[in-house]
Protein backbone atom coordinates (compact mmCIF):
# COMPACT_ATOMS: atom_id res chain seq x y z
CA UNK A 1 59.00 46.51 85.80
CA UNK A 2 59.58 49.89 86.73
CA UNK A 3 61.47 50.98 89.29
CA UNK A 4 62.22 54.44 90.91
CA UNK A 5 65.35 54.64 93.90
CA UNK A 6 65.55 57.65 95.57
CA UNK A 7 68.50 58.89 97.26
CA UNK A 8 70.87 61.81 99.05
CA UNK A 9 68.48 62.76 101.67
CA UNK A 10 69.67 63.77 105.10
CA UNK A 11 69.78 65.96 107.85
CA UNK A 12 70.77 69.61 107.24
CA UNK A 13 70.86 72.93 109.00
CA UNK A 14 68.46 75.78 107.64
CA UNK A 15 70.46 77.93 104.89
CA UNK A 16 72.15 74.77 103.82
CA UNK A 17 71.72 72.69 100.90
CA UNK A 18 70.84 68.50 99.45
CA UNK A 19 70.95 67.12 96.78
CA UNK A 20 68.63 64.21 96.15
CA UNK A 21 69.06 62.10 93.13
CA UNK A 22 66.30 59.09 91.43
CA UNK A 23 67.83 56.41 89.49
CA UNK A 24 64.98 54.86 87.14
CA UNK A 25 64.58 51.70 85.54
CA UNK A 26 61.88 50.02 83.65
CA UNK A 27 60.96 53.05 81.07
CA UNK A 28 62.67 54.56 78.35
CA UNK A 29 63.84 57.51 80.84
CA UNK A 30 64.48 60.12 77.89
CA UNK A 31 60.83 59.53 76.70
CA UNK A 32 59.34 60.41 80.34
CA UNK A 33 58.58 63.72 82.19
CA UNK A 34 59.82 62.81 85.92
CA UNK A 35 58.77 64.54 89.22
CA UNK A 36 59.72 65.16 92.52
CA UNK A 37 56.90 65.20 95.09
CA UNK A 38 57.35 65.21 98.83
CA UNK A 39 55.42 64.61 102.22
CA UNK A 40 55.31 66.47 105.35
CA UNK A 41 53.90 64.95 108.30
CA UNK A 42 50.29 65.13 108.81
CA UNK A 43 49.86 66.68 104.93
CA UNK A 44 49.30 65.36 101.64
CA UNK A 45 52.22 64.78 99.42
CA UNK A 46 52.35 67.84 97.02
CA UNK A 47 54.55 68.51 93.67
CA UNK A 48 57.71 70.02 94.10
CA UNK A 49 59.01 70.44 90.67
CA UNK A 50 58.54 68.33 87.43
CA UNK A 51 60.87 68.08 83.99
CA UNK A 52 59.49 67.44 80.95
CA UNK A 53 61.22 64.93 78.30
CA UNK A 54 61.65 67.80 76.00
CA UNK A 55 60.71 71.66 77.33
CA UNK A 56 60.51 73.90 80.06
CA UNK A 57 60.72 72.47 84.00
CA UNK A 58 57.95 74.02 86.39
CA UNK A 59 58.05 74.26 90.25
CA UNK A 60 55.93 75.05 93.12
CA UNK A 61 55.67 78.97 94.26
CA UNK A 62 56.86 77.40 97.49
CA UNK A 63 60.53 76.57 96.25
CA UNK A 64 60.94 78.47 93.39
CA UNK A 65 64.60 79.97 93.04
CA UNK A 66 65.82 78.01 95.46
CA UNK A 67 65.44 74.35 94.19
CA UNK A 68 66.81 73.17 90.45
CA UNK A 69 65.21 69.71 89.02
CA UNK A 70 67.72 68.52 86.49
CA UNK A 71 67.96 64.86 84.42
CA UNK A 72 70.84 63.06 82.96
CA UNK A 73 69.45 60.54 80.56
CA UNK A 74 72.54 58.76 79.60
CA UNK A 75 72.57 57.75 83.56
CA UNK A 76 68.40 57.45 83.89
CA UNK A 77 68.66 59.90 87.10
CA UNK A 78 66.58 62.77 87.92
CA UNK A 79 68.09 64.93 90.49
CA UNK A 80 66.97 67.76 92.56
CA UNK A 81 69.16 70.11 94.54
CA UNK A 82 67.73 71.84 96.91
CA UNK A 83 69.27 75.28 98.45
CA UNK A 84 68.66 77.60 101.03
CA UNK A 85 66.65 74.73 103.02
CA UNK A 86 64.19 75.86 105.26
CA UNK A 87 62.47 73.88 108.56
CA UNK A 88 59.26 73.56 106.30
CA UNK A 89 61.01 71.31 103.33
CA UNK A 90 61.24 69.02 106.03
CA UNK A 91 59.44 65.99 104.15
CA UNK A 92 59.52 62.44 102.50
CA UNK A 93 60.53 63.15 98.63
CA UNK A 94 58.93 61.33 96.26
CA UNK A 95 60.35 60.67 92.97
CA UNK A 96 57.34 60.02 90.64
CA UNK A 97 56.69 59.16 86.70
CA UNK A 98 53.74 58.34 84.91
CA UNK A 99 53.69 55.56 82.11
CA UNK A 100 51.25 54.32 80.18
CA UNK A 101 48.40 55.87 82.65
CA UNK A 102 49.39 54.31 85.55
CA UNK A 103 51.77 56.41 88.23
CA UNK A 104 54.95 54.83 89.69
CA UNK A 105 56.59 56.23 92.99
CA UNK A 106 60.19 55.57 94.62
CA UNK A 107 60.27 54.20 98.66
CA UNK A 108 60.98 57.84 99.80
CA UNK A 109 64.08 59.67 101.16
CA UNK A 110 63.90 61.82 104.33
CA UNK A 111 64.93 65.09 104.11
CA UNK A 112 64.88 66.74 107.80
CA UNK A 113 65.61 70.34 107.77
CA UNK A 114 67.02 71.88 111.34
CA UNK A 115 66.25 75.49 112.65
């Protein structure tokens, strides 16, 4: 079945940087766009950035030029490093792929964001 593990969250200062990573299993990973999502408190999870299997990546306004989705197929991760961190990434992240018309989501890593 497939399976999506999250990872690398934390707790980091505003200015600073994460990276979180999402180690996939259960697909042909080089076939499948991947995204990261996250989850503030009290609001609905919301995309952060997706990659395509072949093409360009795309991003919300909110973290453009400061985050950088990447994938390594030959290790079936998906990463996302995250700079210049603010209070407001403060979230759950999501790592998400759809298959075959049904959506699969990772457990979750926290990443908490101090001012």
């Amino acid at each position: 079945q497939v399976q999506l593990v999250e990872s690398g969250g934390g707790l980091v200062q505003a200015g600073g940087s994460l990276r979180v990573s999402c180690a996939a299993s259960g697909i042909i990973f080089s076939h499948n766009a991947m995204g990261w999502y996250r989850q503030a408190p009290g609001k609905q999870r919301e995309l952060v950035a997706r990659i395509p299997s072949i093409g360009n990546t795309n991003y919300a306004d909110s973290v453009k030029g400061r985050f950088t989705i990447s994938r390594d197929n030959a290790k079936n991760t998906v990463y996302l490093q995250m700079n210049s961190l603010k209070p407001e990434d403060t979230a759950v992240y999501y790592c998400n792929v759809l298959r075959a018309g049904l959506e699969y989501w990772g457990q979750g890593t926290q990443v908490t964001v101090s001012s």
